[in-house]
PDB file of N, CA and C in Angstrom:
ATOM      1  N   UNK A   1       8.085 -53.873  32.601  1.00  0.00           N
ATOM      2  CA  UNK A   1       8.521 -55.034  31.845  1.00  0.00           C
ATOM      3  C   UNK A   1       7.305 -55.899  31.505  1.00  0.00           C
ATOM      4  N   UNK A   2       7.983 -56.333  30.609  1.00  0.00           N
ATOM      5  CA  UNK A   2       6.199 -57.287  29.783  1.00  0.00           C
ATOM      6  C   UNK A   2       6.122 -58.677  29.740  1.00  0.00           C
ATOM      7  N   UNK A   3       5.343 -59.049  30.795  1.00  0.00           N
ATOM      8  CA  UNK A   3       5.343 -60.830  30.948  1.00  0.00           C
ATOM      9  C   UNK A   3       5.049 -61.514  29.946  1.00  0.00           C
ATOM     10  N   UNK A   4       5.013 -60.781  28.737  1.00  0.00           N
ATOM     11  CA  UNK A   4       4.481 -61.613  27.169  1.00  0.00           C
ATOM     12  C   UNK A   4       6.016 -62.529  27.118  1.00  0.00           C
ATOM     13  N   UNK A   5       5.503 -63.931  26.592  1.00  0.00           N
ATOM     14  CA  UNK A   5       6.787 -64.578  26.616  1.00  0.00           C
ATOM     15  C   UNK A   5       6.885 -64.523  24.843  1.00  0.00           C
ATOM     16  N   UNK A   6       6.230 -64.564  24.005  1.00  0.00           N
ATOM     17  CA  UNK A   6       5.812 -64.447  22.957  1.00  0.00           C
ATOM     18  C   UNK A   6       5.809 -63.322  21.973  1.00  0.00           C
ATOM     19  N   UNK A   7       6.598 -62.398  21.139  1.00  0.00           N
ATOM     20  CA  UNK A   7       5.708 -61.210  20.597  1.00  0.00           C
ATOM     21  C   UNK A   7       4.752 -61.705  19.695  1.00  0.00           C
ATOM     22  N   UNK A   8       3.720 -60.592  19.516  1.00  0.00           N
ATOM     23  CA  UNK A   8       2.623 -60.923  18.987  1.00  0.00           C
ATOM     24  C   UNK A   8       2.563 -60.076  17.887  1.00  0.00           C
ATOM     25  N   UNK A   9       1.880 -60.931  16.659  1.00  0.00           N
ATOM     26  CA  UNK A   9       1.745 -60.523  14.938  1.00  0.00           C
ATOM     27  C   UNK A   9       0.093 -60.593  14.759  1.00  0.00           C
ATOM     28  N   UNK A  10      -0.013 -59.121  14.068  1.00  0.00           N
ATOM     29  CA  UNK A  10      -1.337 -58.814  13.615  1.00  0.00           C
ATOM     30  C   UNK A  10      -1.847 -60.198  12.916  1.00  0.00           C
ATOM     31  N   UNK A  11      -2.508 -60.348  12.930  1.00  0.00           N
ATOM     32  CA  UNK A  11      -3.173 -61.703  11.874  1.00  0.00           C
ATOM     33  C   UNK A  11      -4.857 -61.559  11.812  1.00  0.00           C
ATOM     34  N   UNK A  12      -5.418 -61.241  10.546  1.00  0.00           N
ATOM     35  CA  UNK A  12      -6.795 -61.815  10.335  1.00  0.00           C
ATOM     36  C   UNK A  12      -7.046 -62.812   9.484  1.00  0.00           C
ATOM     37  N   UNK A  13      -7.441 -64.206  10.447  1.00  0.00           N
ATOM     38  CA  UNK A  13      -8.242 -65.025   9.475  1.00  0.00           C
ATOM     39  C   UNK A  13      -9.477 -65.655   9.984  1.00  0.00           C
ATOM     40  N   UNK A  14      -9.922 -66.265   9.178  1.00  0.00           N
ATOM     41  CA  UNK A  14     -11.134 -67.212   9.958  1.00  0.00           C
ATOM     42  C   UNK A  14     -10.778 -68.282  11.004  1.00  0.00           C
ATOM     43  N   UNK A  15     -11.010 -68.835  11.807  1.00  0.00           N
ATOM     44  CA  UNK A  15     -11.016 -69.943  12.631  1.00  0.00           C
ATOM     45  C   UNK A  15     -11.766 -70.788  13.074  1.00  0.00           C
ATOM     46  N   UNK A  16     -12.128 -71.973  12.862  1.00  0.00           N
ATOM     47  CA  UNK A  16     -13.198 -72.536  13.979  1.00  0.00           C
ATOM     48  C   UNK A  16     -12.833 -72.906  14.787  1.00  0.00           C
ATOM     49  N   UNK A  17     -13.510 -72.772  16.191  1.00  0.00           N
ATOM     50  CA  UNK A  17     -13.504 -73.211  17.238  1.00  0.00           C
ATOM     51  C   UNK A  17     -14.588 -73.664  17.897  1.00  0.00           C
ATOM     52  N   UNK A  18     -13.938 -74.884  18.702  1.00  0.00           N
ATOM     53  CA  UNK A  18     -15.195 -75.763  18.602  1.00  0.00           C
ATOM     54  C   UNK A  18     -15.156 -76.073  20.268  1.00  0.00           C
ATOM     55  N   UNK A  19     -16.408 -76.847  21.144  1.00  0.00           N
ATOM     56  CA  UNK A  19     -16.486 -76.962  22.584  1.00  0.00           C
ATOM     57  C   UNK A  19     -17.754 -76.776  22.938  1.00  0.00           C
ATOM     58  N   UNK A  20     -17.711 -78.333  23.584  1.00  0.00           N
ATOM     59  CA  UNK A  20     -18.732 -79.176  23.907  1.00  0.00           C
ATOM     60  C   UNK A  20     -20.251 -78.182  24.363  1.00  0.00           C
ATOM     61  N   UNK A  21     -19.909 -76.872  24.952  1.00  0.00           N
ATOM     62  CA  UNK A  21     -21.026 -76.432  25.654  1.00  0.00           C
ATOM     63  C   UNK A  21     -21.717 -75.251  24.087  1.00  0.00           C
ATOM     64  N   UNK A  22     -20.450 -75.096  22.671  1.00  0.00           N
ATOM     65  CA  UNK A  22     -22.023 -74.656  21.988  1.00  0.00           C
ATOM     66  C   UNK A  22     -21.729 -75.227  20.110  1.00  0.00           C
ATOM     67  N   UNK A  23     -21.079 -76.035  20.419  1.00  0.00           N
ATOM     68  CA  UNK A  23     -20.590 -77.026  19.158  1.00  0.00           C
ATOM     69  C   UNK A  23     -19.385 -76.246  18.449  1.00  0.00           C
ATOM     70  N   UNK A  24     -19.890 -75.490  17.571  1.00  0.00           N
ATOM     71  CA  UNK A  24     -18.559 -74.565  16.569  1.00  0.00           C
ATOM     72  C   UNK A  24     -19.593 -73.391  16.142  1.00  0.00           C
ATOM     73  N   UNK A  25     -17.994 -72.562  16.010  1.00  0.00           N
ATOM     74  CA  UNK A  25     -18.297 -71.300  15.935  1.00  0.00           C
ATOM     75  C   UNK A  25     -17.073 -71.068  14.552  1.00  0.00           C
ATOM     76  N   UNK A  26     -17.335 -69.825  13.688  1.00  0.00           N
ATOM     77  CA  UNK A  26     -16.388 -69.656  12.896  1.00  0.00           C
ATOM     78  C   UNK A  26     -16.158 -68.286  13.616  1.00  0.00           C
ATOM     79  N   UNK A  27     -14.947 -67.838  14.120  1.00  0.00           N
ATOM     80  CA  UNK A  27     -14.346 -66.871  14.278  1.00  0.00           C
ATOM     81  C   UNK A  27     -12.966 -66.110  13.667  1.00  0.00           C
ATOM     82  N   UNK A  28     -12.543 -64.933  13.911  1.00  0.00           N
ATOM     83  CA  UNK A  28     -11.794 -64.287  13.834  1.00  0.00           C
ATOM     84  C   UNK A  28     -10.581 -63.987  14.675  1.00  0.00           C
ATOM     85  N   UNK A  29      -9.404 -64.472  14.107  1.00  0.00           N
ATOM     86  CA  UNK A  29      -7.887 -63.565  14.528  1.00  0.00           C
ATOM     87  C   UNK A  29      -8.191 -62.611  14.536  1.00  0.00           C
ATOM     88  N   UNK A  30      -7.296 -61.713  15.657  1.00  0.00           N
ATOM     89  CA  UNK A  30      -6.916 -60.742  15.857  1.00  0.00           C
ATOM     90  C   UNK A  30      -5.012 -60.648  15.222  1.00  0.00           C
ATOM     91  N   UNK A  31      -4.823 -61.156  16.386  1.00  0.00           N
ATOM     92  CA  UNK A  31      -3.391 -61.191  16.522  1.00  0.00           C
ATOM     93  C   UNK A  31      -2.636 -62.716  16.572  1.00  0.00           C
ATOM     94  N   UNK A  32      -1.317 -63.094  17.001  1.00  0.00           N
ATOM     95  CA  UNK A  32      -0.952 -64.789  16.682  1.00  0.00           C
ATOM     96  C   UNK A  32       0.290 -64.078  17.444  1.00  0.00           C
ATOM     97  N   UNK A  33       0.824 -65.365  18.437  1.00  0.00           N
ATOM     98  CA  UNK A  33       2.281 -65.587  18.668  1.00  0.00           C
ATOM     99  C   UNK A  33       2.696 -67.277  18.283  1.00  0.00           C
ATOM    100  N   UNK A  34       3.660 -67.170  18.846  1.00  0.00           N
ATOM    101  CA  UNK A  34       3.975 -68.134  18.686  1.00  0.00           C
ATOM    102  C   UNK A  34       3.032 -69.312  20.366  1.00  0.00           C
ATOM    103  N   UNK A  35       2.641 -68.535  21.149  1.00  0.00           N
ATOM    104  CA  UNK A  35       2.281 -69.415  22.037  1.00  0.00           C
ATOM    105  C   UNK A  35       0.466 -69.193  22.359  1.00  0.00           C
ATOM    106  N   UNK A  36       0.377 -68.672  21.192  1.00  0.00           N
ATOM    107  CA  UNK A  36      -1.230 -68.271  21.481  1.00  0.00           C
ATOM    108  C   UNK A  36      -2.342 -67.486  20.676  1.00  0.00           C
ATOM    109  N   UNK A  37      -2.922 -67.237  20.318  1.00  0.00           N
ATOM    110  CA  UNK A  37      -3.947 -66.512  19.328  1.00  0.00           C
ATOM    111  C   UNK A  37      -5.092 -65.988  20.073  1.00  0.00           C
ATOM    112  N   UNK A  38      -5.694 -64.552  19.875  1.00  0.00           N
ATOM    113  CA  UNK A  38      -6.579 -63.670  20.191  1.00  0.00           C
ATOM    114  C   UNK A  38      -8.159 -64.423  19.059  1.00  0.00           C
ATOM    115  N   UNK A  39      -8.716 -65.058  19.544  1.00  0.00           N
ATOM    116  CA  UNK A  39     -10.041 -64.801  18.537  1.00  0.00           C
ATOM    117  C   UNK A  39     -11.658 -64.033  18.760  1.00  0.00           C
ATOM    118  N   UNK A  40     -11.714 -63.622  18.154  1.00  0.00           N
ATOM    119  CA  UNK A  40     -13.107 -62.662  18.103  1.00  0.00           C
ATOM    120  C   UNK A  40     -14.213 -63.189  17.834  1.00  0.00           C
ATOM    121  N   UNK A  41     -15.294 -63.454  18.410  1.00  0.00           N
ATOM    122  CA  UNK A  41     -16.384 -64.185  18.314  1.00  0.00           C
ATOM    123  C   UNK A  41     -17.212 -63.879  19.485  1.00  0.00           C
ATOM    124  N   UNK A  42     -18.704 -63.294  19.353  1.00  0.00           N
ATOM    125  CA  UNK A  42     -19.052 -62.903  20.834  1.00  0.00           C
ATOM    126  C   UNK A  42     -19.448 -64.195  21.667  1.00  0.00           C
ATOM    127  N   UNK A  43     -19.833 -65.608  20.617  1.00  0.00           N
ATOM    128  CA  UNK A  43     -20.262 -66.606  21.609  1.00  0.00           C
ATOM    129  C   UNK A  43     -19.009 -67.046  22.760  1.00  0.00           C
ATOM    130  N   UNK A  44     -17.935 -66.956  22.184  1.00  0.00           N
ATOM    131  CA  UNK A  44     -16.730 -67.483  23.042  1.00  0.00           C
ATOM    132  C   UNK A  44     -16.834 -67.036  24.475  1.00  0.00           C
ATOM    133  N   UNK A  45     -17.166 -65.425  24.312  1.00  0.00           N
ATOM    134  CA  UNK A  45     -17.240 -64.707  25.832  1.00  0.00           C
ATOM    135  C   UNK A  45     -18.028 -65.803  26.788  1.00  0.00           C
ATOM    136  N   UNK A  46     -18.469 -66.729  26.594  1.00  0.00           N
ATOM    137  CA  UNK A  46     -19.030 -67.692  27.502  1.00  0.00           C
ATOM    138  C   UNK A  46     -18.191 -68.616  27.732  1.00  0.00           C
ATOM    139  N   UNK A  47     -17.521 -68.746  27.445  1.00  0.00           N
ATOM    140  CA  UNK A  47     -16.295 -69.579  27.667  1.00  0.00           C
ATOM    141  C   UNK A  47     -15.561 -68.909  29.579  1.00  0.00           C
ATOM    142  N   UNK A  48     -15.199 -70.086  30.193  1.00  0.00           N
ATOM    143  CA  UNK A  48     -14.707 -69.773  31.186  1.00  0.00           C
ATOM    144  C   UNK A  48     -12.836 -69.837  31.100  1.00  0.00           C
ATOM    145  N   UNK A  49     -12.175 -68.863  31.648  1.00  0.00           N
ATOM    146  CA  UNK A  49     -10.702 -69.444  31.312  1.00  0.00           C
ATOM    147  C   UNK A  49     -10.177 -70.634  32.580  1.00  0.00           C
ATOM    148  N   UNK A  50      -9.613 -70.822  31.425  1.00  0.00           N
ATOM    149  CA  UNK A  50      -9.082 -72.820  31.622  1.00  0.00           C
ATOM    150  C   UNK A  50      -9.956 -73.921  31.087  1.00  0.00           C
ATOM    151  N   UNK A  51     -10.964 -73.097  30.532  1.00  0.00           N
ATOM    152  CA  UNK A  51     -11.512 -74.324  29.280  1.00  0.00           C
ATOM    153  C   UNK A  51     -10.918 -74.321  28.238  1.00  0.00           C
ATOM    154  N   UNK A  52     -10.691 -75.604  27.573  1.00  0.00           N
ATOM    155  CA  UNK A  52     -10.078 -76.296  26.667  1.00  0.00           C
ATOM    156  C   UNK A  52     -10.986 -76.360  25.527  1.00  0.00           C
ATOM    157  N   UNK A  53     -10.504 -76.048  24.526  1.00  0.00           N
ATOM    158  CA  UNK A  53     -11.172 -75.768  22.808  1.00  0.00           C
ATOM    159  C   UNK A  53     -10.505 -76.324  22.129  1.00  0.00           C
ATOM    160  N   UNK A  54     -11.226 -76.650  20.598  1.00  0.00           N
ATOM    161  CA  UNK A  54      -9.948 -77.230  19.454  1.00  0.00           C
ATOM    162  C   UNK A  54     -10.244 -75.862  18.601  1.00  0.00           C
ATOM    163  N   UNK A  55      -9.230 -75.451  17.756  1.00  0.00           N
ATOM    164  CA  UNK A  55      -9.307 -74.440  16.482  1.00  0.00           C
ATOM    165  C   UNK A  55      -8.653 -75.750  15.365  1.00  0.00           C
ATOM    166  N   UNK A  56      -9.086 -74.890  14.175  1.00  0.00           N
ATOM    167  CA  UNK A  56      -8.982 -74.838  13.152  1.00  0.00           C
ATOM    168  C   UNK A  56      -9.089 -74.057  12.053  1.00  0.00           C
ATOM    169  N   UNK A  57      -7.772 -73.234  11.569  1.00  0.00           N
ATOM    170  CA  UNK A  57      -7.950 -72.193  10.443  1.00  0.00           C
ATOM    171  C   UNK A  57      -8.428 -72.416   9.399  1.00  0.00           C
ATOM    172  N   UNK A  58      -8.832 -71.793   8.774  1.00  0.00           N
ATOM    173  CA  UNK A  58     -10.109 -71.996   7.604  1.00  0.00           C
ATOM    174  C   UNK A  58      -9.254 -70.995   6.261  1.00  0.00           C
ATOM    175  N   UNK A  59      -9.497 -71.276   5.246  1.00  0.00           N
ATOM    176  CA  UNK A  59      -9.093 -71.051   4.157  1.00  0.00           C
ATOM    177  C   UNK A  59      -7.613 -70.881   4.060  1.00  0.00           C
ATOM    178  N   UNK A  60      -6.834 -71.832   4.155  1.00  0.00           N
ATOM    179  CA  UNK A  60      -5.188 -71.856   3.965  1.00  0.00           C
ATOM    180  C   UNK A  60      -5.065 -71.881   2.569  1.00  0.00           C
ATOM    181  N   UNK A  61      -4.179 -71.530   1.654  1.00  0.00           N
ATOM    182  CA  UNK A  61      -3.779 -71.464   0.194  1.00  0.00           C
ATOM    183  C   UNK A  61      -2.516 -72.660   0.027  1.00  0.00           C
ATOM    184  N   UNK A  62      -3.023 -73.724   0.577  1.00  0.00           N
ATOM    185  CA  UNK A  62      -2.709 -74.896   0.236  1.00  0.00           C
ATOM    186  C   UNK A  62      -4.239 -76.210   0.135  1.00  0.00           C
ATOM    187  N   UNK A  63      -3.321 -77.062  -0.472  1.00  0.00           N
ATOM    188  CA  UNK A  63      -4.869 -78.061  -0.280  1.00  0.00           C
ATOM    189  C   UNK A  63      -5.078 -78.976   0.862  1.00  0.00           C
ATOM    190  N   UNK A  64      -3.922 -79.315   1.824  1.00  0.00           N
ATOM    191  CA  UNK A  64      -4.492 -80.033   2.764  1.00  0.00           C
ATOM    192  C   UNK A  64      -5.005 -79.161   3.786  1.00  0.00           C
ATOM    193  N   UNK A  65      -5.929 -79.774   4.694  1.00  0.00           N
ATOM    194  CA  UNK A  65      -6.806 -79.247   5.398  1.00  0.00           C
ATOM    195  C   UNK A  65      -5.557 -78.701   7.062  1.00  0.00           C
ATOM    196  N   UNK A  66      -5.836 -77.681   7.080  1.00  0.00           N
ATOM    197  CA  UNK A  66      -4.951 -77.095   8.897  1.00  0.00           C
ATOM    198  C   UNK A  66      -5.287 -78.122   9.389  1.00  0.00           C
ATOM    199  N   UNK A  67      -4.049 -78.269  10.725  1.00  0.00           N
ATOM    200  CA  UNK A  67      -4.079 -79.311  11.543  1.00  0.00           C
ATOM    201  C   UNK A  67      -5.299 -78.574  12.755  1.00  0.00           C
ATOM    202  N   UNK A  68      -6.041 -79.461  13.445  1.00  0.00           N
ATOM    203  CA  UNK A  68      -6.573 -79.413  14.567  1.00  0.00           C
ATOM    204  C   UNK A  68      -5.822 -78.976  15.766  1.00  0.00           C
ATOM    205  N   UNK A  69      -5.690 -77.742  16.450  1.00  0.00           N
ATOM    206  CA  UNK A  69      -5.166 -77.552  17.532  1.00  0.00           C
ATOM    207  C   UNK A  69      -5.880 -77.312  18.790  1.00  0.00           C
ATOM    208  N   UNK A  70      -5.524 -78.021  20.221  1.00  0.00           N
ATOM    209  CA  UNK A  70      -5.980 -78.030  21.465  1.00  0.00           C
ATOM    210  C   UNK A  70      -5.621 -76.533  21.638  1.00  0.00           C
ATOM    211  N   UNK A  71      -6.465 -75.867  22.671  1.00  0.00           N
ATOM    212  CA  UNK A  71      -6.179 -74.178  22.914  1.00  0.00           C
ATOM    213  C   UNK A  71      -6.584 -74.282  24.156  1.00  0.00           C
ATOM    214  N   UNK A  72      -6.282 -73.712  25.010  1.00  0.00           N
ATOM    215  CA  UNK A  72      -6.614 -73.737  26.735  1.00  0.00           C
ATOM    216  C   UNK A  72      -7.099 -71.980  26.621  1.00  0.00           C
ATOM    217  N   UNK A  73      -8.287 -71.748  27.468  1.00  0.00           N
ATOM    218  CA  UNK A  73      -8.954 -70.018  27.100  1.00  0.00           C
ATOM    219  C   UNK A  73      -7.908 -69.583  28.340  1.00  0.00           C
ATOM    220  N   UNK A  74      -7.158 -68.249  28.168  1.00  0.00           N
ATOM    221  CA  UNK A  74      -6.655 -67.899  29.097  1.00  0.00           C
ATOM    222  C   UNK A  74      -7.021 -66.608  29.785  1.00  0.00           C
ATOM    223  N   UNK A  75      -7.963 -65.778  29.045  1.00  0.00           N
ATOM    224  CA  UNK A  75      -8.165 -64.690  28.984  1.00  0.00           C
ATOM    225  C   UNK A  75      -9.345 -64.371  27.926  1.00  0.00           C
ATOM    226  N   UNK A  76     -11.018 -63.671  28.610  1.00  0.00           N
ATOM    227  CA  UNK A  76     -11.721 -63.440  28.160  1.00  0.00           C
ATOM    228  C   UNK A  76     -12.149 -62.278  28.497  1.00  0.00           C
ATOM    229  N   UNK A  77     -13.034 -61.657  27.158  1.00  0.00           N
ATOM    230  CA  UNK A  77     -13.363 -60.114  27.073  1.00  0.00           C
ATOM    231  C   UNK A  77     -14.895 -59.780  26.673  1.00  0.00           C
ATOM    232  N   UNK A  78     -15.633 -59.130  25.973  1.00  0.00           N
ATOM    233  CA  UNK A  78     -16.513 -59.040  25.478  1.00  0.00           C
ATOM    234  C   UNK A  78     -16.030 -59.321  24.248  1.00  0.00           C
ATOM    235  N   UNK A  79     -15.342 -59.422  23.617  1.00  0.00           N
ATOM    236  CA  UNK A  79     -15.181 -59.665  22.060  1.00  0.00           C
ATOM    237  C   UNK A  79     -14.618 -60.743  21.540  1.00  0.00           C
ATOM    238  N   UNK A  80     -14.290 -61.429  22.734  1.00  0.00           N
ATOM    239  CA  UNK A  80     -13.615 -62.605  22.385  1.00  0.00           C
ATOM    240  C   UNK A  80     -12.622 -63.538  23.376  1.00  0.00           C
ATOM    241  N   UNK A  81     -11.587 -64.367  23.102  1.00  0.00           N
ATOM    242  CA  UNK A  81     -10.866 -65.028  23.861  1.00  0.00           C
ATOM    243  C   UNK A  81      -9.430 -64.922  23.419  1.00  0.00           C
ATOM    244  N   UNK A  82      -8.696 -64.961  24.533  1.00  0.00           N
ATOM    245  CA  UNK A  82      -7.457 -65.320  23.992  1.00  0.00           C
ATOM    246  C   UNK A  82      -6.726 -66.911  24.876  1.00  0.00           C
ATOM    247  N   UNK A  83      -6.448 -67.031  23.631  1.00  0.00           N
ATOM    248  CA  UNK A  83      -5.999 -68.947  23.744  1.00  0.00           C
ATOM    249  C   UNK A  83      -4.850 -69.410  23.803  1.00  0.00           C
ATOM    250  N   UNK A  84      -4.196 -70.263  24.401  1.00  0.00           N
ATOM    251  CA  UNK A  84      -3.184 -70.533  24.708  1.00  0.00           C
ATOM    252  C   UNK A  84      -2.914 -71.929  24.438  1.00  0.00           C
ATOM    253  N   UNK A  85      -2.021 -72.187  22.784  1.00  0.00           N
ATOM    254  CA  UNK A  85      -1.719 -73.420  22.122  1.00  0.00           C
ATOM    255  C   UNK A  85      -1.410 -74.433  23.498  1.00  0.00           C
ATOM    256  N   UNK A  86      -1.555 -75.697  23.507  1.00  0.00           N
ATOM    257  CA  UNK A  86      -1.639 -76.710  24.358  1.00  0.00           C
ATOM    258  C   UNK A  86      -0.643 -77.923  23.627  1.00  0.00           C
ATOM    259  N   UNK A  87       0.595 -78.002  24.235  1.00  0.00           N
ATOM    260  CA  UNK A  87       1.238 -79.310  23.713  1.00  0.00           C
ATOM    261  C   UNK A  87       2.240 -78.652  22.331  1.00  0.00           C
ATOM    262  N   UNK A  88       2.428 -77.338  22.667  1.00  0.00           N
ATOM    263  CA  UNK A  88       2.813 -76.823  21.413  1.00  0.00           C
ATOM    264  C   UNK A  88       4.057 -76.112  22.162  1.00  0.00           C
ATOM    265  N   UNK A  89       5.205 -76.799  21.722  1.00  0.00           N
ATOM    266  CA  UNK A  89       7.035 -76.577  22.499  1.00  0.00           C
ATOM    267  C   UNK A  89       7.378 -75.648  20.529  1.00  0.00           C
TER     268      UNK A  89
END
């Protein structure tokens, strides 16, 4: 049985993510649930889990700018992090 509380949807887009120890990074989706997002970026792998990041998706096909979201790291790899939306019911 699968402790995913979430299913998860392929998704590639850009992202920034940003945190205090290396400013911003533009990275890559993998995948998206509703309670979390996979991003690809090798600087992230420095990231410890239970550090706290903001994202922001990058090129939406609307004109206002994506909202800023808090992400808690829950899970890190060599290729990247996976994040866990914060304050997000």
């Amino acid at each position: 049985m699968s402790k995913r509380q979430y299913p998860r949807t392929a998704m590639k887009c850009r992202i920034k993510i940003s945190h205090p120890s290396f400013g911003e990074v533009l990275g890559q989706t993998r995948d998206l649930s509703d309670g979390g997002v996979y991003v690809r970026h090798p600087e992230l792998a420095a990231l410890g889990v239970g550090d706290v990041v903001t994202g922001q998706v990058q090129d939406l096909p609307i004109e206002a700018p994506a909202p800023v979201l808090e992400m808690e790291v829950m899970r890190v790899d060599a290729e990247g992090v996976g994040l866990r939306f914060v304050n997000c019911e």
